[in-house]
N, C-alpha and C. Protein backbone atom coordinates (compact mmCIF):
# COMPACT_ATOMS: atom_id res chain seq x y z
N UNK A 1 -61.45 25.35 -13.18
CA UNK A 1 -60.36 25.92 -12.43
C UNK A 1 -59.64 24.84 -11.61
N UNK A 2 -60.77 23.98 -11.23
CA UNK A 2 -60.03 22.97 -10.20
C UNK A 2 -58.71 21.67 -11.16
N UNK A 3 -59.44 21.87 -12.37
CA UNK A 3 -58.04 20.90 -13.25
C UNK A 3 -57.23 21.51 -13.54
N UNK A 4 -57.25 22.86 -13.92
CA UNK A 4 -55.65 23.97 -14.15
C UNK A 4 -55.06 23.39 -12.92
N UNK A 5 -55.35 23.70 -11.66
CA UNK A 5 -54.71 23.87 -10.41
C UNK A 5 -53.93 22.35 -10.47
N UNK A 6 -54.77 21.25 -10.86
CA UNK A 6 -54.47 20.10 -10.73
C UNK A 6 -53.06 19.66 -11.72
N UNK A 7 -53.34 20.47 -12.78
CA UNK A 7 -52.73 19.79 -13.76
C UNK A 7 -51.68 20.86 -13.47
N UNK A 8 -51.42 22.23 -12.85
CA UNK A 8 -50.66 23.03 -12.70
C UNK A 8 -49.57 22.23 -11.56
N UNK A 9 -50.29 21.68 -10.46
CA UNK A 9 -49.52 21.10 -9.48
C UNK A 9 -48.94 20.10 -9.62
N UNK A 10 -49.29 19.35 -10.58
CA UNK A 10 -48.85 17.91 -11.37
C UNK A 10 -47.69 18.43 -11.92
N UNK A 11 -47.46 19.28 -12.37
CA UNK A 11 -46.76 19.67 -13.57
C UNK A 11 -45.35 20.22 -12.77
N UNK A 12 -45.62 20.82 -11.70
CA UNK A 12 -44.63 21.39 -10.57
C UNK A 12 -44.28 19.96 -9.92
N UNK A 13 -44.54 19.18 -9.64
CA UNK A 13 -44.43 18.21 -9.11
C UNK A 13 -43.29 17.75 -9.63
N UNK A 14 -43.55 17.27 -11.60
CA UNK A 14 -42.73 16.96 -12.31
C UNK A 14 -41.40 17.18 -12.31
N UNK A 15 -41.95 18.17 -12.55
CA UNK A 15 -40.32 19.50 -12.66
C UNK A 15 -39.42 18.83 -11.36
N UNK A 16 -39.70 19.16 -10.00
CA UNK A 16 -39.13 18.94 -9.01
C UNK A 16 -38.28 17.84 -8.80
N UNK A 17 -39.60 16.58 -9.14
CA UNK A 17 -38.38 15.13 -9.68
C UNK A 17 -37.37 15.43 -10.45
N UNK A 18 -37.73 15.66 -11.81
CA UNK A 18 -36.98 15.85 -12.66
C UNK A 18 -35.37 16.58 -12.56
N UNK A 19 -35.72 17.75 -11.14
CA UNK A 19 -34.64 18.31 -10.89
C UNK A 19 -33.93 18.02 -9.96
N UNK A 20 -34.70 17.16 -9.11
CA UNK A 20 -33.75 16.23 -8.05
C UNK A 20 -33.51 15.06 -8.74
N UNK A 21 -33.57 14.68 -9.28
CA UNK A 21 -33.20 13.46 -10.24
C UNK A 21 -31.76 14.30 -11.23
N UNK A 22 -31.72 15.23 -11.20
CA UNK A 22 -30.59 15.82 -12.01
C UNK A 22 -29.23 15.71 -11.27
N UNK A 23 -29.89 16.15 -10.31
CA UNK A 23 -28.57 16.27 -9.02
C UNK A 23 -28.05 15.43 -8.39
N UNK A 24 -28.79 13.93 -8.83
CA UNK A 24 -28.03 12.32 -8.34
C UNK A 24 -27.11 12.09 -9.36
N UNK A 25 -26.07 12.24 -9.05
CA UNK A 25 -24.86 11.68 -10.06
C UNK A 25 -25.41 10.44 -10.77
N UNK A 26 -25.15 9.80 -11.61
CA UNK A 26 -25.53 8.71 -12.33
C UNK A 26 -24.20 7.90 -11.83
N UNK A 27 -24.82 6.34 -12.25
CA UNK A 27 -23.52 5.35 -11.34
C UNK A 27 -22.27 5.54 -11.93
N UNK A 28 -22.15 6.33 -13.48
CA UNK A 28 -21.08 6.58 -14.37
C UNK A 28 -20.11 7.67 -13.37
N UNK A 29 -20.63 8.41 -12.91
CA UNK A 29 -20.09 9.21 -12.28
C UNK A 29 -19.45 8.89 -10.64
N UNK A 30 -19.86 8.04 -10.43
CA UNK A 30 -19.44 7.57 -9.15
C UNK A 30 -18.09 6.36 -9.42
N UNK A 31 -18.45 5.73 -10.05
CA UNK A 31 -16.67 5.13 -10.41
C UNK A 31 -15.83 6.01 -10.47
N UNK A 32 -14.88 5.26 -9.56
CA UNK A 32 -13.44 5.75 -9.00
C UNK A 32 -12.60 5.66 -10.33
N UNK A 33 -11.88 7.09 -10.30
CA UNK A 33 -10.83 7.39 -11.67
C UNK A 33 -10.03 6.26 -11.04
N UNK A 34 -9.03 6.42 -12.53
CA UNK A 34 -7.90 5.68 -12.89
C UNK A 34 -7.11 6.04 -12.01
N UNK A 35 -7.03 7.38 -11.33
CA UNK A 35 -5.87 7.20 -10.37
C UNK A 35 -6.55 7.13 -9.24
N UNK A 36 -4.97 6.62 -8.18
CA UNK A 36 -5.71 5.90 -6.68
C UNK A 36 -6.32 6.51 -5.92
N UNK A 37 -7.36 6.58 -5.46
CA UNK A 37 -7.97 7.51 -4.28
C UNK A 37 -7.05 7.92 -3.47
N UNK A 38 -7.20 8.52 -2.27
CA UNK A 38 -6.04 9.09 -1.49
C UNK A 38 -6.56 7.88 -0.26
N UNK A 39 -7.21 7.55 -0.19
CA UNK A 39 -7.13 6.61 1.37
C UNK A 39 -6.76 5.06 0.41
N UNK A 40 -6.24 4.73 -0.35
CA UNK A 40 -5.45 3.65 -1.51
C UNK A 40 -4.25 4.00 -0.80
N UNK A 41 -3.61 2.18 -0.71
CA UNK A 41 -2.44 2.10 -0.58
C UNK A 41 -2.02 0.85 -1.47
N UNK A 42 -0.75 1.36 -1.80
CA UNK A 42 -0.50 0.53 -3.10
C UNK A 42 0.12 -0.50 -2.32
N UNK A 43 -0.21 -2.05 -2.93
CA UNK A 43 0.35 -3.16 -2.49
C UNK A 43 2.03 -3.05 -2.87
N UNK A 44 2.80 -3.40 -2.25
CA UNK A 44 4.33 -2.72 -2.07
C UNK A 44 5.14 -3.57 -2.84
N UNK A 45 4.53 -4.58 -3.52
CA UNK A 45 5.42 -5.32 -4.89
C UNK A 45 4.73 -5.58 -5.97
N UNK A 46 5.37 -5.30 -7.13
CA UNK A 46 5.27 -4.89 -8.15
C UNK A 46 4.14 -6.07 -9.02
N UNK A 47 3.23 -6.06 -9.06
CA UNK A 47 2.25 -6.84 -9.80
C UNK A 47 1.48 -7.91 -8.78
N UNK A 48 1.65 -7.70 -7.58
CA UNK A 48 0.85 -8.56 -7.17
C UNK A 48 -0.44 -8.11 -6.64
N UNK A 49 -1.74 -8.41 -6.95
CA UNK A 49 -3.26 -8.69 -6.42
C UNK A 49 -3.36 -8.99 -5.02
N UNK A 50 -4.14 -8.50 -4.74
CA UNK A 50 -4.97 -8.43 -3.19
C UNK A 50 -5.29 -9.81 -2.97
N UNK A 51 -5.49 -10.70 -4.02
CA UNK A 51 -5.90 -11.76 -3.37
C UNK A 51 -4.76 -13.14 -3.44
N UNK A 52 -3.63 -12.86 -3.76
CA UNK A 52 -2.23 -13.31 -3.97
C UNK A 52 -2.03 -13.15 -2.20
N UNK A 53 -2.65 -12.42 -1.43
CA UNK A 53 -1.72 -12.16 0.08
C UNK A 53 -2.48 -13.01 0.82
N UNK A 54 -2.05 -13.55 2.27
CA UNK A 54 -2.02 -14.56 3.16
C UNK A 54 -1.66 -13.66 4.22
N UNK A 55 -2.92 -14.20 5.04
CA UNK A 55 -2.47 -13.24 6.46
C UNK A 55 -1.35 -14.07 7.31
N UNK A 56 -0.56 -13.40 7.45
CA UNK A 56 0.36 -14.32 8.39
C UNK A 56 1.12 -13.44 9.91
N UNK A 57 -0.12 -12.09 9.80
CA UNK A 57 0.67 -11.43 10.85
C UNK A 57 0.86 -12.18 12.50
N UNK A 58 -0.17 -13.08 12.68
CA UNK A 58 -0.07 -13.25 14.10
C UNK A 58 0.93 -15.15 14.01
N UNK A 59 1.39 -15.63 13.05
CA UNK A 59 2.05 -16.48 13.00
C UNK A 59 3.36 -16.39 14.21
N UNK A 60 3.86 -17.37 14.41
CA UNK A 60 4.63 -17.60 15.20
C UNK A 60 6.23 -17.87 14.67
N UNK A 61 7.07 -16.80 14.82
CA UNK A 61 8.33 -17.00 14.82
C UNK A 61 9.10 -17.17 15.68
N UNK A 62 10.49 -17.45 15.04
CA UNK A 62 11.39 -18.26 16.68
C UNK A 62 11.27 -17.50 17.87
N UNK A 63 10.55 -17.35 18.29
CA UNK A 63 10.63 -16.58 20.05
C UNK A 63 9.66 -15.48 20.01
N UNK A 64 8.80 -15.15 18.77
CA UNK A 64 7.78 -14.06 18.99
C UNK A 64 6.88 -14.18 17.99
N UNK A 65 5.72 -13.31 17.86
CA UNK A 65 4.83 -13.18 16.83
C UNK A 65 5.35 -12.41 15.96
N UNK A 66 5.29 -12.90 14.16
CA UNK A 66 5.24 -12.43 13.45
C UNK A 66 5.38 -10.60 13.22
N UNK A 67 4.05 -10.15 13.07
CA UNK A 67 3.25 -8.79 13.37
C UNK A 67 3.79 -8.19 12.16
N UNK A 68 4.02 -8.73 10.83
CA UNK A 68 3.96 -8.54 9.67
C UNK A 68 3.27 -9.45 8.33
N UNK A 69 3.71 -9.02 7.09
CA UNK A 69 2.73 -9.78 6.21
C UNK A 69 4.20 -10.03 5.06
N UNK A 70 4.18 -11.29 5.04
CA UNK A 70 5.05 -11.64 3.98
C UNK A 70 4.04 -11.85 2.65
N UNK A 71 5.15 -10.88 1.74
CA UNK A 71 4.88 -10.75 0.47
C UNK A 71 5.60 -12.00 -0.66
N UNK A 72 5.14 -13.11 -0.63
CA UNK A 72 5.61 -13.88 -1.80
C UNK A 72 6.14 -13.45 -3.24
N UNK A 73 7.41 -13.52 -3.88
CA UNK A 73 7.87 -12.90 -5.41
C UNK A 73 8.93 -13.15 -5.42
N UNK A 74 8.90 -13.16 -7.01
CA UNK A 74 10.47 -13.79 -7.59
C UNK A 74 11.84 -12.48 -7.23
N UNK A 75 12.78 -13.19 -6.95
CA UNK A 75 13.94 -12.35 -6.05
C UNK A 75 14.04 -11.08 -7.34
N UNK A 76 14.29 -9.99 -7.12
CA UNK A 76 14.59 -9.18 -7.99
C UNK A 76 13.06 -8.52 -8.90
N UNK A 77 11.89 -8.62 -8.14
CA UNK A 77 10.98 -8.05 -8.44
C UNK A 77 10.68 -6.92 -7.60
N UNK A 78 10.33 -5.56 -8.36
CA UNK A 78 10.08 -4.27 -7.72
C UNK A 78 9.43 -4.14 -6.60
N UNK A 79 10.19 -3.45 -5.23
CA UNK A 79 9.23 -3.38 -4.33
C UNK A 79 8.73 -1.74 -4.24
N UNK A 80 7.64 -1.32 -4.06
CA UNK A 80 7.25 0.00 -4.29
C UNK A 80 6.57 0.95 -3.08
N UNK A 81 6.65 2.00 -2.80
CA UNK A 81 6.51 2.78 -2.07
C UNK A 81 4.94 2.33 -1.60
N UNK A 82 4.77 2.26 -1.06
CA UNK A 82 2.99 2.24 -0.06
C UNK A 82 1.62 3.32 -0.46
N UNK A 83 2.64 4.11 0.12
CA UNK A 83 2.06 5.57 0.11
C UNK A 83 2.86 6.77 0.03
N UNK A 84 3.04 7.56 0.10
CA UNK A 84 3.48 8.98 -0.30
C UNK A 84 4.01 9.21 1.06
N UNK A 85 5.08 9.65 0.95
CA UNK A 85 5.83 9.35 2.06
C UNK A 85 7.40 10.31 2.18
N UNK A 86 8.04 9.59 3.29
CA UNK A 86 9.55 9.85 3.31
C UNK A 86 10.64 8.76 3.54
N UNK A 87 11.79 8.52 3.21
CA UNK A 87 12.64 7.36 4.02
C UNK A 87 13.05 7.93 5.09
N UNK A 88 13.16 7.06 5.75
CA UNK A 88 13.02 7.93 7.42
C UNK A 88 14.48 7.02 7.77
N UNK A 89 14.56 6.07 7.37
CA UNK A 89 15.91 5.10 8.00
C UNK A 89 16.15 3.99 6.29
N UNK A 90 17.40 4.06 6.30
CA UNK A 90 18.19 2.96 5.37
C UNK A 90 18.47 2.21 6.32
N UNK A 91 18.43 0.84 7.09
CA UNK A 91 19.21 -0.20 7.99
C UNK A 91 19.77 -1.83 7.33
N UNK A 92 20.56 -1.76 8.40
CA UNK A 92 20.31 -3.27 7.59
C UNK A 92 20.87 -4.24 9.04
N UNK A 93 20.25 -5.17 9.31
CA UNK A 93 19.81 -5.87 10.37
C UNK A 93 20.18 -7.46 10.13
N UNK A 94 20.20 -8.22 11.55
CA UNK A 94 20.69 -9.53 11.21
C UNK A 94 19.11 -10.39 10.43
N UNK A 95 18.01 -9.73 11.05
CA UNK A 95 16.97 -10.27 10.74
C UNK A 95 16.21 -9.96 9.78
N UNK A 96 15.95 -8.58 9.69
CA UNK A 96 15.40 -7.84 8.48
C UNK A 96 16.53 -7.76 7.30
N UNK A 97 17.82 -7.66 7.44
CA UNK A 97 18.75 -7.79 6.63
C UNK A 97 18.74 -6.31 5.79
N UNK A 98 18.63 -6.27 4.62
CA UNK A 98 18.30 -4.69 4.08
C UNK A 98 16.72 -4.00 3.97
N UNK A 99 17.02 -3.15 5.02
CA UNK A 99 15.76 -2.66 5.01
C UNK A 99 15.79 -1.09 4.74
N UNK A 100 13.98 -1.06 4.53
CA UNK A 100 13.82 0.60 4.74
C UNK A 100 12.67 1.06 5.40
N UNK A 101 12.74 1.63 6.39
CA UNK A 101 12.11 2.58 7.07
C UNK A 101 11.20 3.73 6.26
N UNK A 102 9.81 3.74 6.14
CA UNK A 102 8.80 4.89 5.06
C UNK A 102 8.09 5.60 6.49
N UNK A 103 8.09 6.96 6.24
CA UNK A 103 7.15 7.49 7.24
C UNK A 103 6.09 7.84 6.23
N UNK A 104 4.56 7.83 6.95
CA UNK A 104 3.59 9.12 6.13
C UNK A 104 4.14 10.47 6.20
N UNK A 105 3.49 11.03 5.56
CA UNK A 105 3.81 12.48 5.22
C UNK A 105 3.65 13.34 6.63
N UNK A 106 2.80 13.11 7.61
CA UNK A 106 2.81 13.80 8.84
C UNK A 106 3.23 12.73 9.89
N UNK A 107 4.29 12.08 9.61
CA UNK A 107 5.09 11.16 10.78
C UNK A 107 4.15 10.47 11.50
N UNK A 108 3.16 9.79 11.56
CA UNK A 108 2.35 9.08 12.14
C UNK A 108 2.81 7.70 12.27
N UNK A 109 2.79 7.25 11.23
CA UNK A 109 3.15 5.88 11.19
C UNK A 109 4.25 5.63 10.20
N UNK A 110 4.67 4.38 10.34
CA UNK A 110 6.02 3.93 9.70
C UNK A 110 5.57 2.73 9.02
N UNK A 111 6.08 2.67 7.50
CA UNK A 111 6.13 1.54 6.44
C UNK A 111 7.51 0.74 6.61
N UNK A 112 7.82 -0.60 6.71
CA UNK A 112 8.45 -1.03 6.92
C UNK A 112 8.79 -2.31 6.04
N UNK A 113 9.42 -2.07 4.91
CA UNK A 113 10.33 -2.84 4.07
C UNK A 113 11.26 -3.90 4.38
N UNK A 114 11.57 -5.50 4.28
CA UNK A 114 12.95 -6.19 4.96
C UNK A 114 12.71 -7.17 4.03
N UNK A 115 13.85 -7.70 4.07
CA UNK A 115 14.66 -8.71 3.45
C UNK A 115 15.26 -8.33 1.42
N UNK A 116 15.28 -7.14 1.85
CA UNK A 116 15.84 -6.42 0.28
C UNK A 116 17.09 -7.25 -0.43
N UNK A 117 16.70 -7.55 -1.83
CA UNK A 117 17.86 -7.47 -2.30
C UNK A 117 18.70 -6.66 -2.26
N UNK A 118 18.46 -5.57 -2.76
CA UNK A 118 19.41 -4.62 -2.87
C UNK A 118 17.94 -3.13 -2.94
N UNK A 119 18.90 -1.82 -2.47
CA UNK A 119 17.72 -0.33 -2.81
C UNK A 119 17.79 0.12 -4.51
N UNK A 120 16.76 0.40 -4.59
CA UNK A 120 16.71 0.94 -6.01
C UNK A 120 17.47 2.31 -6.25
N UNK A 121 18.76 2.29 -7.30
CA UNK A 121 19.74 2.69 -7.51
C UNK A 121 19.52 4.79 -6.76
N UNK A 122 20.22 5.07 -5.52
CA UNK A 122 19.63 6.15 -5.23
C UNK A 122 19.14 6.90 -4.36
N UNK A 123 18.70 5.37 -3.91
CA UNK A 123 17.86 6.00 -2.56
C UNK A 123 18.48 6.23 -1.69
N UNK A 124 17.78 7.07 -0.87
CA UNK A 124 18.29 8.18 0.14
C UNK A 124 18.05 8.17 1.49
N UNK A 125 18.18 8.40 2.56
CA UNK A 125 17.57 8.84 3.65
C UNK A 125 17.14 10.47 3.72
N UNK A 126 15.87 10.82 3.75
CA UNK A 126 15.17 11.91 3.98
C UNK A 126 14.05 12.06 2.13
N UNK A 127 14.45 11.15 1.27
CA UNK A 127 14.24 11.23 -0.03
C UNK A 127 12.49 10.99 0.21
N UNK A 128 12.20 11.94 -0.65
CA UNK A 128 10.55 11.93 -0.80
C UNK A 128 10.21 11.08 -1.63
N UNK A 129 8.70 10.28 -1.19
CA UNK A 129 8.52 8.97 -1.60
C UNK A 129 6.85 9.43 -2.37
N UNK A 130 6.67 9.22 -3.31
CA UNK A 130 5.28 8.98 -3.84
C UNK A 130 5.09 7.63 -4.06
N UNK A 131 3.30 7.32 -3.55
CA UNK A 131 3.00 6.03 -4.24
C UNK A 131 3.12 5.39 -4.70
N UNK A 132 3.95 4.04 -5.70
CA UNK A 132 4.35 3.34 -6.04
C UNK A 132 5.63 3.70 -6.73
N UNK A 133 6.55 4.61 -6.03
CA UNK A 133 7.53 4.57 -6.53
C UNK A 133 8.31 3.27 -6.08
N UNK A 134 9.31 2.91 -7.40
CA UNK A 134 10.57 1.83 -7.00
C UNK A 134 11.37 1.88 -5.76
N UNK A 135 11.43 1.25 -4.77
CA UNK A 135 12.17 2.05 -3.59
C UNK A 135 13.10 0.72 -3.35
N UNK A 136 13.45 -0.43 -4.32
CA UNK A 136 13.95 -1.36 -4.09
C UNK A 136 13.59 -2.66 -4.57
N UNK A 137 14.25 -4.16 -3.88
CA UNK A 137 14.22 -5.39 -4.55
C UNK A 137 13.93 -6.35 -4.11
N UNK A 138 12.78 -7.46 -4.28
CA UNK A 138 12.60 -8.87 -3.26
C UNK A 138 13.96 -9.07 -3.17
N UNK A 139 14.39 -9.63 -2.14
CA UNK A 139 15.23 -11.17 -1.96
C UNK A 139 15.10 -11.73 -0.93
N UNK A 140 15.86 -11.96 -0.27
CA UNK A 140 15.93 -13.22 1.34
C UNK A 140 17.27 -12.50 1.76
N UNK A 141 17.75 -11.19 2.30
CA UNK A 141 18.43 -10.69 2.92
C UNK A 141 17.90 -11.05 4.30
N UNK A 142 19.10 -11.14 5.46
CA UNK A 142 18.47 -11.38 6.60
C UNK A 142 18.40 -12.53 7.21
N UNK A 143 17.30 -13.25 8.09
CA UNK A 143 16.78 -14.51 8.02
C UNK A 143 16.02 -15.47 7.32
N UNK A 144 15.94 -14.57 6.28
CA UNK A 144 15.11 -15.19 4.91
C UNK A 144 15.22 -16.35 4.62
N UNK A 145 14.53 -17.45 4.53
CA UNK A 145 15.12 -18.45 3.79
C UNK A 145 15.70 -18.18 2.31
N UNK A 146 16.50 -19.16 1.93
CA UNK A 146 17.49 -18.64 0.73
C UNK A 146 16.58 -18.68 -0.71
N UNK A 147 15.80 -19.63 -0.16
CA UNK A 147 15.11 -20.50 -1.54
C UNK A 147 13.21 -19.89 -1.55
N UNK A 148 13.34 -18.69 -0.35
CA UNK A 148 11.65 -18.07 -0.21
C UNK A 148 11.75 -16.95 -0.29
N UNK A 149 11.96 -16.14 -1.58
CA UNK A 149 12.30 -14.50 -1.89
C UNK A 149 10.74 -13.98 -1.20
N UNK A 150 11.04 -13.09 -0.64
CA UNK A 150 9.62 -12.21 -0.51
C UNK A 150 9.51 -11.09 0.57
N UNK A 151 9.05 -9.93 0.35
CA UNK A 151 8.62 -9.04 1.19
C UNK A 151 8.45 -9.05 2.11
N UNK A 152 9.19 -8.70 3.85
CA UNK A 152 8.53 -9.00 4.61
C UNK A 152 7.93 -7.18 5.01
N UNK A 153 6.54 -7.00 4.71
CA UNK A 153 6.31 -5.57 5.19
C UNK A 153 5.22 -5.50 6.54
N UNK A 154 5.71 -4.27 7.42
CA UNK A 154 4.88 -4.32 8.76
C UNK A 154 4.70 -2.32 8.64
N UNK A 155 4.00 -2.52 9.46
CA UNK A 155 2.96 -1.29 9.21
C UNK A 155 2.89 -0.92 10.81
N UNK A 156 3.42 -0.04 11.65
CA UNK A 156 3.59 0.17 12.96
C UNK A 156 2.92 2.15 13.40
N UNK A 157 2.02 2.15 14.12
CA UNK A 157 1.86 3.46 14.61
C UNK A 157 2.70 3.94 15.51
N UNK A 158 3.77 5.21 15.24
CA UNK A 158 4.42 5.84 15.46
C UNK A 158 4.26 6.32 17.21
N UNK A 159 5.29 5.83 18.23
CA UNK A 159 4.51 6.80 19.34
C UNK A 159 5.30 8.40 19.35
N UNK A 160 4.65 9.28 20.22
CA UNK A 160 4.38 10.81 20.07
C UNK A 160 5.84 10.85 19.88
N UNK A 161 6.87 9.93 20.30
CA UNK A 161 8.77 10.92 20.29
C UNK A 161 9.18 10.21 19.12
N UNK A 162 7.99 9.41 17.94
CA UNK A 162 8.47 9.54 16.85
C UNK A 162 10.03 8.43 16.34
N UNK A 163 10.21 7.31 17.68
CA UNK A 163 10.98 6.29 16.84
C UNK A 163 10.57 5.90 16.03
N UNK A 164 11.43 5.44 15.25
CA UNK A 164 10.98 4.89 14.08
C UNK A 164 11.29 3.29 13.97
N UNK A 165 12.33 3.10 15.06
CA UNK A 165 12.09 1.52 15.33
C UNK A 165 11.16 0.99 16.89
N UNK A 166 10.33 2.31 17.20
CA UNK A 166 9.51 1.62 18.07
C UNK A 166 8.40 1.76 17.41
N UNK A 167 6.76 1.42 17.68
CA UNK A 167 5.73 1.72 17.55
C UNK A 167 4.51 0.92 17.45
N UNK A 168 3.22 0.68 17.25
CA UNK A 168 2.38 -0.47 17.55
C UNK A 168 2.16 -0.69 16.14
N UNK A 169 2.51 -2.17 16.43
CA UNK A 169 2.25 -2.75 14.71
C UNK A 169 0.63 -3.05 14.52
N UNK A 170 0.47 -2.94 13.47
CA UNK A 170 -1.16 -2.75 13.03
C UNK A 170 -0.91 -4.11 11.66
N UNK A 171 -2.16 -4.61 11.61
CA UNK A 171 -1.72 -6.20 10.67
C UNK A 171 -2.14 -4.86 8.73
N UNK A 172 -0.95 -5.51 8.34
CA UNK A 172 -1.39 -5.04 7.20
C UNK A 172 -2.29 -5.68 6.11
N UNK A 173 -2.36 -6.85 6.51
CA UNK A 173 -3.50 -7.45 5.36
C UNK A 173 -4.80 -7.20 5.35
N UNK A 174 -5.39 -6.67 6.51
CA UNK A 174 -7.34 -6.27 6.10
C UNK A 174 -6.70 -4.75 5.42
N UNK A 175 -5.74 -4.45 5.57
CA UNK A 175 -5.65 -2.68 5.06
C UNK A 175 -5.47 -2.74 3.30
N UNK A 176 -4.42 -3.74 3.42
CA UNK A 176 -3.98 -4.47 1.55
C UNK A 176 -5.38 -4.86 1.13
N UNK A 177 -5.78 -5.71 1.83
CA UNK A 177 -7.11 -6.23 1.09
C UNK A 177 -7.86 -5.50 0.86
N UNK A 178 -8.05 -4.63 1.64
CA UNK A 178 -9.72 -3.33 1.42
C UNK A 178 -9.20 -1.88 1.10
N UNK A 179 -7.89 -1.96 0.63
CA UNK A 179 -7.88 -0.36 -0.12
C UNK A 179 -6.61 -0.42 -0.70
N UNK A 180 -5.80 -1.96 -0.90
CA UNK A 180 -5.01 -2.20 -1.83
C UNK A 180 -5.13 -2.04 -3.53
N UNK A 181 -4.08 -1.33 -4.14
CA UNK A 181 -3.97 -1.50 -5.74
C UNK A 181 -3.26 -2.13 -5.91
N UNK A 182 -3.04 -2.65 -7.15
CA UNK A 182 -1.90 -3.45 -7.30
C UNK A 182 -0.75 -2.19 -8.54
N UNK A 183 -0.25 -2.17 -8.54
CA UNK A 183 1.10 -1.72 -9.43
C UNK A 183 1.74 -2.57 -10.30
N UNK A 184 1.83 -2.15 -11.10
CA UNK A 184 2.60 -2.80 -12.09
C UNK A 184 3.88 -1.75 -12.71
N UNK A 185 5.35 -2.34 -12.47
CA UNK A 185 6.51 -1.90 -12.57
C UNK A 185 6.79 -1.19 -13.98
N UNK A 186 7.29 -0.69 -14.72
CA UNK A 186 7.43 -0.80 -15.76
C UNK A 186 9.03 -1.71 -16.22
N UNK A 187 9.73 -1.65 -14.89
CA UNK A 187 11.02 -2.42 -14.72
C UNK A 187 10.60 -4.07 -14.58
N UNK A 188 11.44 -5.18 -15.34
CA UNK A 188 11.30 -6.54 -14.75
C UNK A 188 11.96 -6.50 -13.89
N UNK A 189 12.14 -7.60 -13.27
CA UNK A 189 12.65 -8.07 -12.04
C UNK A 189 13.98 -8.17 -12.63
N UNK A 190 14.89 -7.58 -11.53
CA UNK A 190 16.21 -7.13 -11.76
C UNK A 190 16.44 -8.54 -11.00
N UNK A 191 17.69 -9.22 -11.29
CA UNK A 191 18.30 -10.34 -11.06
C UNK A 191 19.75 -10.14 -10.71
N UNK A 192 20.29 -10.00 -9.53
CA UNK A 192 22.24 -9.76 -9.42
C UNK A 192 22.69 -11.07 -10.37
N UNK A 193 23.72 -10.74 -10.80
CA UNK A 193 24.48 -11.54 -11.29
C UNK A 193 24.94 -12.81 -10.74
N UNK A 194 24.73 -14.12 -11.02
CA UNK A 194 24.71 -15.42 -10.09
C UNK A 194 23.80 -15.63 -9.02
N UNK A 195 22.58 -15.26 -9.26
CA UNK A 195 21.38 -15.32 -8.34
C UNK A 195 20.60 -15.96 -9.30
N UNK A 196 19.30 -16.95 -8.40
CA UNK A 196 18.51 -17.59 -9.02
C UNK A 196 17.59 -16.93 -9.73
């Protein structure tokens, strides 16, 4: 009687592994699908890698800090929506030159686009933005140097009355680096006519 019991309890034992062992996903199952998680933010020009970026938010410009991340790319390469979003402002500035203003979806914070070539044919103010949509073009609009096309994007928390040109800038490169995708356009790099 005492080995039934034994071999009965052995046997329950089994089972139990066996069935908590069912209920651990396997590592197949834990890789992240093909599409982006929701806390993913897409790197905001068109084919470039996480490890292509250079922190340069606390650098020193003529009379202030930086408190953005320049995006290096050839003039007329896609710049793309962040995150899922809204255009909250079209501007265009002596410094930022053509820009665009992205809110999140519950106005928190603001995506901030400058030195555009030009907006991708369309865009709107109030126009709803998904994840790597086209929302525009590298160039050196602005203070850009002429001959250094590239993204300048800043990432600012919104305060409660919701300017959209005030708010606390937050560095975007540990955010690019640790939950950046990269995108790839299906458009090349659009080139104006008599541009390098």
């Amino acid at each position: 009687m005492r080995k039934v019991l034994i071999v009965v309890l052995a046997f329950v034992g089994v089972c139990a592994l066996a069935w908590t062992a069912a209920d651990v996903p396997s590592p197949r199952a834990v890789i992240a699908p093909a599409t982006i998680a929701s806390d993913a933010i897409v790197i905001p020009v068109a084919g470039v890698q996480a490890d292509a970026l250079r922190d340069n938010f606390l650098d020193a410009r003529s009379g202030h800090v930086h408190q953005a991340l320049d995006i290096m790319a050839p003039r007329g390469t896609p710049v793309l929506a962040a995150v899922d979003g809204k255009v909250r402002k079209l501007f265009t500035s002596k410094a930022g030159g053509l820009t665009i203003y992205e809110t999140d979806p519950v106005e928190n914070t603001i995506y901030y686009y400058a030195h555009l070539d030009r907006y991708t044919d369309g865009l709107a103010e109030g126009q709803l933005l998904r994840r790597g949509d086209v929302i525009g073009y590298v160039g050196t609009t602005g203070n850009a140097p002429a001959n250094s096309p590239h993204l300048h994007f800043a990432i600012s928390i919104l305060p409660p009355t919701k300017e959209w040109w005030k708010g606390e800038p937050v560095n975007p490169y540990p955010i690019l680096k640790q939950r950046g995708v990269t995108r790839f356009s299906s458009e090349p790099p659009q080139h104006p006519a008599g541009s390098d």
